[in-house]
C-alpha atoms as a PDB file:
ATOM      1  CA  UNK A   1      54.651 -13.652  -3.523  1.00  0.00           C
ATOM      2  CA  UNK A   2      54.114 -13.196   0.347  1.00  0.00           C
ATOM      3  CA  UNK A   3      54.980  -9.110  -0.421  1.00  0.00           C
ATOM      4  CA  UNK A   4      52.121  -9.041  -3.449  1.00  0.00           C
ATOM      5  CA  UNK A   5      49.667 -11.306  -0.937  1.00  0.00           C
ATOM      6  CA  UNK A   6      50.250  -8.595   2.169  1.00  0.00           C
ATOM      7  CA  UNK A   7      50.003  -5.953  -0.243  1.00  0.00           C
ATOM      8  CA  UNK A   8      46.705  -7.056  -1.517  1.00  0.00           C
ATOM      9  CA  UNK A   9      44.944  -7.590   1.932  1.00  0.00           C
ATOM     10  CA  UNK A  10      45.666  -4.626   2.950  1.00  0.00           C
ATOM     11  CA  UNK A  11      44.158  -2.937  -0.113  1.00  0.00           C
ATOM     12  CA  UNK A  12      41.036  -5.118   0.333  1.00  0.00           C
ATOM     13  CA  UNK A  13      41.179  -4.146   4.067  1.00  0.00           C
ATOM     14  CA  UNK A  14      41.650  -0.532   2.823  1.00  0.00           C
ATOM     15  CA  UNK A  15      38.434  -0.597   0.897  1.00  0.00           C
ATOM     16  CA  UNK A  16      35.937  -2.685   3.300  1.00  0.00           C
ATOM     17  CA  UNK A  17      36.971   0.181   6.391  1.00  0.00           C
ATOM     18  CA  UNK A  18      35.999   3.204   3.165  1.00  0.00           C
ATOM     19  CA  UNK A  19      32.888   1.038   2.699  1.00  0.00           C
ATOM     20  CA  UNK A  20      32.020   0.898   6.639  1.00  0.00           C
ATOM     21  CA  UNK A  21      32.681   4.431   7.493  1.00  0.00           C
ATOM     22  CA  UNK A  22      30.963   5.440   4.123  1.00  0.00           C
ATOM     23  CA  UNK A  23      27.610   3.799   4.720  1.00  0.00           C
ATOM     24  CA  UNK A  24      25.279   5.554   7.415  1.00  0.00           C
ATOM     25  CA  UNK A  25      24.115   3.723  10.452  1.00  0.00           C
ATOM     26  CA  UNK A  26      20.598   2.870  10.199  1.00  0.00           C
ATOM     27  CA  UNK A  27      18.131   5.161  11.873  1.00  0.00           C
ATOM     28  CA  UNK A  28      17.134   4.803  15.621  1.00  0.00           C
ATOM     29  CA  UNK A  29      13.586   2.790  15.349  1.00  0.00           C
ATOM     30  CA  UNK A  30      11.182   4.575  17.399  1.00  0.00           C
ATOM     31  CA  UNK A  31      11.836   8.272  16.073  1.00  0.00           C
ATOM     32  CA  UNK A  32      11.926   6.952  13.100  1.00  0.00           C
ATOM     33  CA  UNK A  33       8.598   5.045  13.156  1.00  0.00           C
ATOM     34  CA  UNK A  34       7.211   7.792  15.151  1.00  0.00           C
ATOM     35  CA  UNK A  35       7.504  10.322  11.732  1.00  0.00           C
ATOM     36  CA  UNK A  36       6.701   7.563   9.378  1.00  0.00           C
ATOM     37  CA  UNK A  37       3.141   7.585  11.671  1.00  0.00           C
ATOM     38  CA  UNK A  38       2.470  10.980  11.995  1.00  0.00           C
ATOM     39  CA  UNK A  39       2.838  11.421   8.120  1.00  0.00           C
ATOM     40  CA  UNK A  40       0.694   8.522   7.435  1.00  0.00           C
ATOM     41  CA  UNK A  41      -1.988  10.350   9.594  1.00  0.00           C
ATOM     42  CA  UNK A  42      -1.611  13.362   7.802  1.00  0.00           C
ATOM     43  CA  UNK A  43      -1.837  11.486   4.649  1.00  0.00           C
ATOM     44  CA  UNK A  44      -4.612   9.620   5.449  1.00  0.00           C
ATOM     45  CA  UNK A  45      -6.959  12.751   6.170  1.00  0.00           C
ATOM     46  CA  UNK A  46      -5.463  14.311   3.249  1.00  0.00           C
ATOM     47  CA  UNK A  47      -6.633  12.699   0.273  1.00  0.00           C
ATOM     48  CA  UNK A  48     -10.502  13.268   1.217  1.00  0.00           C
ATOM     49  CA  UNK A  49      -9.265  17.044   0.250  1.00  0.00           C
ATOM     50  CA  UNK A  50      -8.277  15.711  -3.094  1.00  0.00           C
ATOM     51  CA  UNK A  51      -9.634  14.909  -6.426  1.00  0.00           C
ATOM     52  CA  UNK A  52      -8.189  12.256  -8.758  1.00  0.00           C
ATOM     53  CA  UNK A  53      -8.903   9.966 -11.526  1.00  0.00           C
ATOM     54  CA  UNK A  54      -9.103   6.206 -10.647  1.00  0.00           C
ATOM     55  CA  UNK A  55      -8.570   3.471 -13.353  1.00  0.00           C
ATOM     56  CA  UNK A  56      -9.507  -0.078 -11.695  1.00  0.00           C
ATOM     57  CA  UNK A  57     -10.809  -3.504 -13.260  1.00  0.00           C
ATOM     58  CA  UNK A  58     -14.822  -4.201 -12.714  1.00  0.00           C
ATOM     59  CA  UNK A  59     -15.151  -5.852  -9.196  1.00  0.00           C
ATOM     60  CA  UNK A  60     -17.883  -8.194 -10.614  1.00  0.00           C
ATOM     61  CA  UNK A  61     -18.359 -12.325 -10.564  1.00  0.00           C
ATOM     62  CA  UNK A  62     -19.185 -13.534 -14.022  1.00  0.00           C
ATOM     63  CA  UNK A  63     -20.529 -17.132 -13.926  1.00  0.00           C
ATOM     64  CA  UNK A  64     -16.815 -18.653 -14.099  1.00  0.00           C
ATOM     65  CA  UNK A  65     -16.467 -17.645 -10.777  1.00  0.00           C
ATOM     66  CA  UNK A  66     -13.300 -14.784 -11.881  1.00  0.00           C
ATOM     67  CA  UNK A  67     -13.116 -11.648  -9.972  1.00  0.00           C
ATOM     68  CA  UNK A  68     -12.201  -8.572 -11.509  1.00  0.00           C
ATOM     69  CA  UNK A  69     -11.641  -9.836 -15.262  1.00  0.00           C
ATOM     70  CA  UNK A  70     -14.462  -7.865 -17.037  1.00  0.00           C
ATOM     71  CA  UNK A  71     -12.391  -4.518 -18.314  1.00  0.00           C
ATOM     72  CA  UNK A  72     -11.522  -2.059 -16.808  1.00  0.00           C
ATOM     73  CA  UNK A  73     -13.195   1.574 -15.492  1.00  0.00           C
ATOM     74  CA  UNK A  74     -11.729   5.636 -15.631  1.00  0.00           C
ATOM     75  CA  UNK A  75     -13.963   7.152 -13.178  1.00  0.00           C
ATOM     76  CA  UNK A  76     -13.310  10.563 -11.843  1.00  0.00           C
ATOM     77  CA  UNK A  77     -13.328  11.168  -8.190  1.00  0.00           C
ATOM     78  CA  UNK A  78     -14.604  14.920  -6.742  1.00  0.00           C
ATOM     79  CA  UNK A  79     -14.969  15.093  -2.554  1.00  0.00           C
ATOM     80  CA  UNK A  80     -17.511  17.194  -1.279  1.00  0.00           C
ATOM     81  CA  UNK A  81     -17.775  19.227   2.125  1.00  0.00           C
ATOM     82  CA  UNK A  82     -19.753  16.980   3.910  1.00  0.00           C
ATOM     83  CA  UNK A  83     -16.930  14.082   3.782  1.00  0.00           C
ATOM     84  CA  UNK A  84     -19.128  11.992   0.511  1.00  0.00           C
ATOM     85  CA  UNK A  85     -17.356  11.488  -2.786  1.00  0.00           C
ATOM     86  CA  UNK A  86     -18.808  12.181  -6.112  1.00  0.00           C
ATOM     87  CA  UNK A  87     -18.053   9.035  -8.468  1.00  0.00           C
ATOM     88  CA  UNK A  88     -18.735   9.548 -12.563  1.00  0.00           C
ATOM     89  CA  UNK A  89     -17.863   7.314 -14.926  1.00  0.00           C
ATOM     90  CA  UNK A  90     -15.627   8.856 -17.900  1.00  0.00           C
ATOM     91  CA  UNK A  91     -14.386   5.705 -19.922  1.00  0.00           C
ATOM     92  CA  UNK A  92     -15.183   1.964 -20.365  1.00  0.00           C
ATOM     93  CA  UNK A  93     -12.956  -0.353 -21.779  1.00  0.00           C
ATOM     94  CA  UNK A  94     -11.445   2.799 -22.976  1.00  0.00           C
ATOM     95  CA  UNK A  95     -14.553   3.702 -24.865  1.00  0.00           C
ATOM     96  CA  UNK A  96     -15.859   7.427 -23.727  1.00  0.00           C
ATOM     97  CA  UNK A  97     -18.799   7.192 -21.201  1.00  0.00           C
ATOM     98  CA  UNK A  98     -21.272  10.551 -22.706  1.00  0.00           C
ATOM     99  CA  UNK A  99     -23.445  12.548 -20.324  1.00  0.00           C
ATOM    100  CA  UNK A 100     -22.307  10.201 -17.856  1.00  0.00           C
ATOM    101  CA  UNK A 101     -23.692  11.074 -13.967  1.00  0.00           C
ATOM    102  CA  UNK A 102     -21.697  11.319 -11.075  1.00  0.00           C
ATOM    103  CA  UNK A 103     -22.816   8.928  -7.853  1.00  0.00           C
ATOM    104  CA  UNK A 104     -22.670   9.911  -4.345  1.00  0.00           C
ATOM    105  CA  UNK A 105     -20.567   7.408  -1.866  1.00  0.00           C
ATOM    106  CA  UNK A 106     -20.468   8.435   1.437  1.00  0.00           C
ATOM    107  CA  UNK A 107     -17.309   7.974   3.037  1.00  0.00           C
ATOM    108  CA  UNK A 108     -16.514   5.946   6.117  1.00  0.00           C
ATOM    109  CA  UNK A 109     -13.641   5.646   7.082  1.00  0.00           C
ATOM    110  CA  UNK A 110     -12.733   6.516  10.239  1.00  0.00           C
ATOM    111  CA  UNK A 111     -10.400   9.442  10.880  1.00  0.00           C
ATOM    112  CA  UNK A 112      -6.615   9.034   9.955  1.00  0.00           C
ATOM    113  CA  UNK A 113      -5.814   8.505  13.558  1.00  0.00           C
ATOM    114  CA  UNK A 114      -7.294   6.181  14.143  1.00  0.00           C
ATOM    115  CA  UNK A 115      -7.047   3.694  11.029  1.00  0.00           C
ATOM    116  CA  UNK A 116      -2.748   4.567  11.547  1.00  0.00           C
ATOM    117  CA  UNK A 117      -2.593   3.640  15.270  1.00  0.00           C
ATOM    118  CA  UNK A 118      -4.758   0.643  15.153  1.00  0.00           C
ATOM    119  CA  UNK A 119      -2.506  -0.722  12.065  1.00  0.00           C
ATOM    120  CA  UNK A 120       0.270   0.018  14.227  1.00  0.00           C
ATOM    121  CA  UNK A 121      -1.192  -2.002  17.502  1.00  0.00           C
ATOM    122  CA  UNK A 122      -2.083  -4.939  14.726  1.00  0.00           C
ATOM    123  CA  UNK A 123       1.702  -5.067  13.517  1.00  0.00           C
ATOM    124  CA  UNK A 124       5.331  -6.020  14.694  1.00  0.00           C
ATOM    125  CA  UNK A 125       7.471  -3.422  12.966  1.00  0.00           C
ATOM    126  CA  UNK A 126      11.220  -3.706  12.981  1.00  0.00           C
ATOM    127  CA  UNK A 127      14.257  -2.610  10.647  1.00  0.00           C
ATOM    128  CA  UNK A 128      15.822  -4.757   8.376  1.00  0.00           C
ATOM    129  CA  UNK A 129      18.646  -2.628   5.851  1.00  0.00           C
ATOM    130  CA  UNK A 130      19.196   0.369   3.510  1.00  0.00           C
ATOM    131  CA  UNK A 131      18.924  -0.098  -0.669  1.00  0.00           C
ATOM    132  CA  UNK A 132      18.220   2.581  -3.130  1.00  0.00           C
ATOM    133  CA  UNK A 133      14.650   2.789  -4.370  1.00  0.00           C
ATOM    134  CA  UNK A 134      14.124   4.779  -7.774  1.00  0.00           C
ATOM    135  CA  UNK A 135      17.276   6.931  -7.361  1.00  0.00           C
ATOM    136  CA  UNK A 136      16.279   7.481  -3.282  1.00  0.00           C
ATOM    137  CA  UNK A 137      17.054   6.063   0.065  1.00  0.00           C
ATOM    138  CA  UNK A 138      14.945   3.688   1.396  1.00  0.00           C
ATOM    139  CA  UNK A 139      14.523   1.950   4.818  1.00  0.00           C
ATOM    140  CA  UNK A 140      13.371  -1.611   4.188  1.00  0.00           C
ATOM    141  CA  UNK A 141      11.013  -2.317   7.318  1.00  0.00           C
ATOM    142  CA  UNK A 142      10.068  -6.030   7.780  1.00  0.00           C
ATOM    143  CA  UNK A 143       6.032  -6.016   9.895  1.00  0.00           C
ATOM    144  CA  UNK A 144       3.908  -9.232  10.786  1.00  0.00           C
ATOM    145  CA  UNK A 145       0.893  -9.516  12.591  1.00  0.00           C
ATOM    146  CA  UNK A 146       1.211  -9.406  16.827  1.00  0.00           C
ATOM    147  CA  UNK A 147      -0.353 -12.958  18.294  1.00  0.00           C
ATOM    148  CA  UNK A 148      -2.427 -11.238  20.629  1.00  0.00           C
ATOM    149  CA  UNK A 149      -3.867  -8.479  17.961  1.00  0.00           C
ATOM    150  CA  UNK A 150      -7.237  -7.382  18.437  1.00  0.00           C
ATOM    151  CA  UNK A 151      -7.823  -5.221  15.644  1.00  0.00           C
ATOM    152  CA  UNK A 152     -11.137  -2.382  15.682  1.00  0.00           C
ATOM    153  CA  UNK A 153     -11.273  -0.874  12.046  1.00  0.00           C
ATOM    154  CA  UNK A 154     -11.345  -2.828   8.607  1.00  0.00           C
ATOM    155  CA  UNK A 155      -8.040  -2.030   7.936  1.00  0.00           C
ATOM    156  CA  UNK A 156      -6.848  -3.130  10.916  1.00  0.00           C
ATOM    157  CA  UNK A 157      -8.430  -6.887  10.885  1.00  0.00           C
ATOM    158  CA  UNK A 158      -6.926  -7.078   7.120  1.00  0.00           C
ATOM    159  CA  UNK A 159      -3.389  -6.243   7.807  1.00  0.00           C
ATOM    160  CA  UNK A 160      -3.486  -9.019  10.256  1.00  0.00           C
ATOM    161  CA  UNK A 161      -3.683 -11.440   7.871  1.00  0.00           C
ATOM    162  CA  UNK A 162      -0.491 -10.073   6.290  1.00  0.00           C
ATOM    163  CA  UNK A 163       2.980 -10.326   6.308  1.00  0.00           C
ATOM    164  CA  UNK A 164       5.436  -8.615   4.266  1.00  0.00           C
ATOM    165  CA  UNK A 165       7.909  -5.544   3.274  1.00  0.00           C
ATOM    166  CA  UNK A 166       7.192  -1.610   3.728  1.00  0.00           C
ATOM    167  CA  UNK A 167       9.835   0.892   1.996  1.00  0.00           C
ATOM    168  CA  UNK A 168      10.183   4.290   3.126  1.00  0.00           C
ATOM    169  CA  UNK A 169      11.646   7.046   1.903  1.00  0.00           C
ATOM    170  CA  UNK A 170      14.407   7.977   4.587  1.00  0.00           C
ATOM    171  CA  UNK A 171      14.121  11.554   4.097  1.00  0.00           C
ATOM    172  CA  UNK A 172      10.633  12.302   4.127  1.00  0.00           C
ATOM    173  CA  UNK A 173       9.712   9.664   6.462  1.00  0.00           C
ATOM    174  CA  UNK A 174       7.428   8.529   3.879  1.00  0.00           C
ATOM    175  CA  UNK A 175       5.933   4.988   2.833  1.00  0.00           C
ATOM    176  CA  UNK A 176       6.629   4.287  -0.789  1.00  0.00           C
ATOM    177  CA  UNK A 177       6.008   0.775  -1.255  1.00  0.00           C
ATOM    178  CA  UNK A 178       4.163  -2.436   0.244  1.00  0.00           C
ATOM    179  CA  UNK A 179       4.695  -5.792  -0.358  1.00  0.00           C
ATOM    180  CA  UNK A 180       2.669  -8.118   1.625  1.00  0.00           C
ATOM    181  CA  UNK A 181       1.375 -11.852   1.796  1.00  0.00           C
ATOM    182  CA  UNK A 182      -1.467 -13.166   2.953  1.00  0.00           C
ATOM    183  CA  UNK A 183      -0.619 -15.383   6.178  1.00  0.00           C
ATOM    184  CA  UNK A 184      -4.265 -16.186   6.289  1.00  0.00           C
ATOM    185  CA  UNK A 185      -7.770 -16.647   5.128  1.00  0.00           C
ATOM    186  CA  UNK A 186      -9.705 -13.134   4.475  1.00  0.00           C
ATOM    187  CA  UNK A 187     -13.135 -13.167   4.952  1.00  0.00           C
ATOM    188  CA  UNK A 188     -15.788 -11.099   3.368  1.00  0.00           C
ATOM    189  CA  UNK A 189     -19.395 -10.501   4.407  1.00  0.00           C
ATOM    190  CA  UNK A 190     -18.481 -13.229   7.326  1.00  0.00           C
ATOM    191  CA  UNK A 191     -17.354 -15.598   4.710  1.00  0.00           C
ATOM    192  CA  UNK A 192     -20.894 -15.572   3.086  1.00  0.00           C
ATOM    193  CA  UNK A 193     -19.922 -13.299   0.569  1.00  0.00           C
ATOM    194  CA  UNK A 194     -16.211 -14.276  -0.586  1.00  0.00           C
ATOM    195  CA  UNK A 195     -12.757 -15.751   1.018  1.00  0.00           C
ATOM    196  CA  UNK A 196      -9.382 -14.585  -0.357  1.00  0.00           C
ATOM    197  CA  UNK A 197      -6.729 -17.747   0.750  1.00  0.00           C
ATOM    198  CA  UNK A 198      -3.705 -17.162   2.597  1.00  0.00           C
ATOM    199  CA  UNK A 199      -0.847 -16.919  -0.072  1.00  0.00           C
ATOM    200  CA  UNK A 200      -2.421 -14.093  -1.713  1.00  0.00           C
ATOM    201  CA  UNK A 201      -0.212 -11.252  -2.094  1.00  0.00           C
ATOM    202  CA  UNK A 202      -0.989  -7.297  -2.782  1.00  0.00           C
ATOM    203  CA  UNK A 203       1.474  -4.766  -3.872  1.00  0.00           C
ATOM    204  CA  UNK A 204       1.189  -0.928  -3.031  1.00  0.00           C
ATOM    205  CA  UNK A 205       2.712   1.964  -4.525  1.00  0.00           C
ATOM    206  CA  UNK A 206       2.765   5.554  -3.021  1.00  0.00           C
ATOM    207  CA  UNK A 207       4.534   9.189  -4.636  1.00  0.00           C
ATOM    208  CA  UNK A 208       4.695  12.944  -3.972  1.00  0.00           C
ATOM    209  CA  UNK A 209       1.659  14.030  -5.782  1.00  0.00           C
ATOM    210  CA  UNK A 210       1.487  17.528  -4.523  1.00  0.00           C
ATOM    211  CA  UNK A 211       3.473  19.833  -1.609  1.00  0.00           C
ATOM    212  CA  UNK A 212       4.336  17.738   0.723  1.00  0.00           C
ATOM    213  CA  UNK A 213       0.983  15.523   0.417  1.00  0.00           C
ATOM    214  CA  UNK A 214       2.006  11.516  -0.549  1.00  0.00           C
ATOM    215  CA  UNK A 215      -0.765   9.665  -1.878  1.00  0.00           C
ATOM    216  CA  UNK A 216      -1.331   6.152  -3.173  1.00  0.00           C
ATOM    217  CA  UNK A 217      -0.797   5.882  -7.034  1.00  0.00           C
ATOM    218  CA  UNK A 218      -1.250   1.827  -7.947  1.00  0.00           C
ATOM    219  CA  UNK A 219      -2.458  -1.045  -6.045  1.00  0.00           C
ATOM    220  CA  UNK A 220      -2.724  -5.228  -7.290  1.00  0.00           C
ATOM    221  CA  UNK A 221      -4.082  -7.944  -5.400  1.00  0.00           C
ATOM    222  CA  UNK A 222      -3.621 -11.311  -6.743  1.00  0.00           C
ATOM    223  CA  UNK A 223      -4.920 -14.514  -5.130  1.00  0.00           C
ATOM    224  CA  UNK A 224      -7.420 -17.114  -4.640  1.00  0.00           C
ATOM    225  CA  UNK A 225     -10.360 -17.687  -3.021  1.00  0.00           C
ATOM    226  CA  UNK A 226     -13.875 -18.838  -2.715  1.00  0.00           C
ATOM    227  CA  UNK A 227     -17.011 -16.918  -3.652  1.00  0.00           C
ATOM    228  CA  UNK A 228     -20.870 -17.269  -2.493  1.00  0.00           C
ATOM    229  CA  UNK A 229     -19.245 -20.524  -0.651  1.00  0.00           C
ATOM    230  CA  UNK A 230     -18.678 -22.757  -3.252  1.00  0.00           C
ATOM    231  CA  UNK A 231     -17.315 -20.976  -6.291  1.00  0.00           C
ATOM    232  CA  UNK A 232     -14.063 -21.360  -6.898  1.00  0.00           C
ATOM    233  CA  UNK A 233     -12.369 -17.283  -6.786  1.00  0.00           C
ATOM    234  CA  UNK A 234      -9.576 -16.308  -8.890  1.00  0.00           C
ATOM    235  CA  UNK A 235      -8.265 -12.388  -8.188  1.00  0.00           C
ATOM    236  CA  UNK A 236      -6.292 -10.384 -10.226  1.00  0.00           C
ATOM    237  CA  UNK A 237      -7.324  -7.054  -9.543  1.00  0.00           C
ATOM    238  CA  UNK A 238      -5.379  -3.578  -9.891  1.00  0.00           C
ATOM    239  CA  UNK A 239      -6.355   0.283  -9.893  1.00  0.00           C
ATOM    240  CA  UNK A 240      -4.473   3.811 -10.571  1.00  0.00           C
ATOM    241  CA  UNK A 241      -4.772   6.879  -9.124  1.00  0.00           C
ATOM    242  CA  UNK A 242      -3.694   9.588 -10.740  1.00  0.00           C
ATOM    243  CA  UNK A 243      -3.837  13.173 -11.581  1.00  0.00           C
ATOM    244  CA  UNK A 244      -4.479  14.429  -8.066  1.00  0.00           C
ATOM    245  CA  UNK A 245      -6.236  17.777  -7.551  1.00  0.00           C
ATOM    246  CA  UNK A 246      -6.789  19.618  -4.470  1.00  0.00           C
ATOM    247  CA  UNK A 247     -10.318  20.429  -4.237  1.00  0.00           C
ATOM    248  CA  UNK A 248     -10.799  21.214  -0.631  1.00  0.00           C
END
């Protein structure tokens, strides 16, 4: 029995040192969030050279006080030269919109530069493991807001409010997915307009839609909040974005 016992340990010993040398060490941090930046920059200032097709549920309060409940919206979205998107409406509830005209939004958001590095100066970033994502490695990255954060853009004052999970790809240095929690009240319009409680939670995909250009394709944000003060807001919102074009 002692023979059979030895014999076994040493297989199982046998196996966890394959296992060990097998597995890569994970990647040195600052390199490696260094590249994840620099593509998210590039990204960024990308997509205003692209057009796509966005499918998103109707941003509007009906009396029950329910956010973004009232079908959903194709629109097709065409950049121009001067930075401004064109916006036309192709489907409604999946009914065909005819002679539909496009609307002009100007767009802005600030350069990629400086949305990227402000998100980074909002967020602790560190590594937490390895797992396979869709057939790919992926580096699991674990961010929460810094105490002393003193965001300047938008995006910067809402990823403060969040905690959560980033996944990206280890080869390309690309982000592929976002899970995050709110940590904290959001306020809209200073509060006037809407407040999203802390709890609610927003998912974030992100592919290869053309070259080497990665783009968001889904987002959902579900939570709770407050609308016009008093009414009682319940969010379940998501949008696509597909069929990417370069225009530009």
């Amino acid at each position: 029995m002692s023979i059979v016992r030895t014999v076994v340990i040493v297989m199982l010993a046998g196996t966890t040192l394959l296992r060990a040398q097998s597995t890569p060490p994970l990647p040195d941090p600052q390199p490696f969030f260094d590249a994840v930046r620099r593509n998210l920059t590039r990204s960024q200032d990308d997509q205003k050279l692209f057009g796509y097709k966005e499918r998103r549920t109707n941003v509007n309060l009906n009396p029950f006080g329910r956010l973004g409940t009232n079908g959903t919206r194709l629109i097709e979205v065409t950049p121009t030269r001067d930075g401004a998107q064109l916006r036309r409406v192709l489907e409604r509830d999946g009914v065909p919109v005819p002679d539909s005209q496009p609307n002009r939004r100007e767009n802005r958001m600030p350069q990629g530069r400086t949305v990227v590095e402000d998100v980074a100066r909002v967020l602790e970033i560190e590594i937490s493991h390895r797992e396979m994502l869709e057939g790919r490695p992926a580096i699991v990255v674990r961010f929460q807001a810094r105490p002393d954060a003193k965001p300047r853009t938008r995006e910067g004052r809402i990823a403060r409010a969040f905690t959560g999970l980033i996944w990206v790809d280890e080869s390309a240095h690309e982000v592929r997915r976002i899970e995050a929690t709110a940590i904290d009240d959001i306020t809209f319009g200073y509060g006037m307009l809407a407040r999203v409680n802390e709890g609610s939670v927003v998912q974030v995909e992100r592919r290869l839609v053309e070259g080497d250009a990665w783009l968001p394709t889904s987002m959902r944000f579900k939570g709770e909040g407050r609308a016009l003060l008093f009414r009682k807001l319940v969010i379940d919102f998501a949008v696509e974005w597909f069929d990417y074009r370069r225009v530009l």
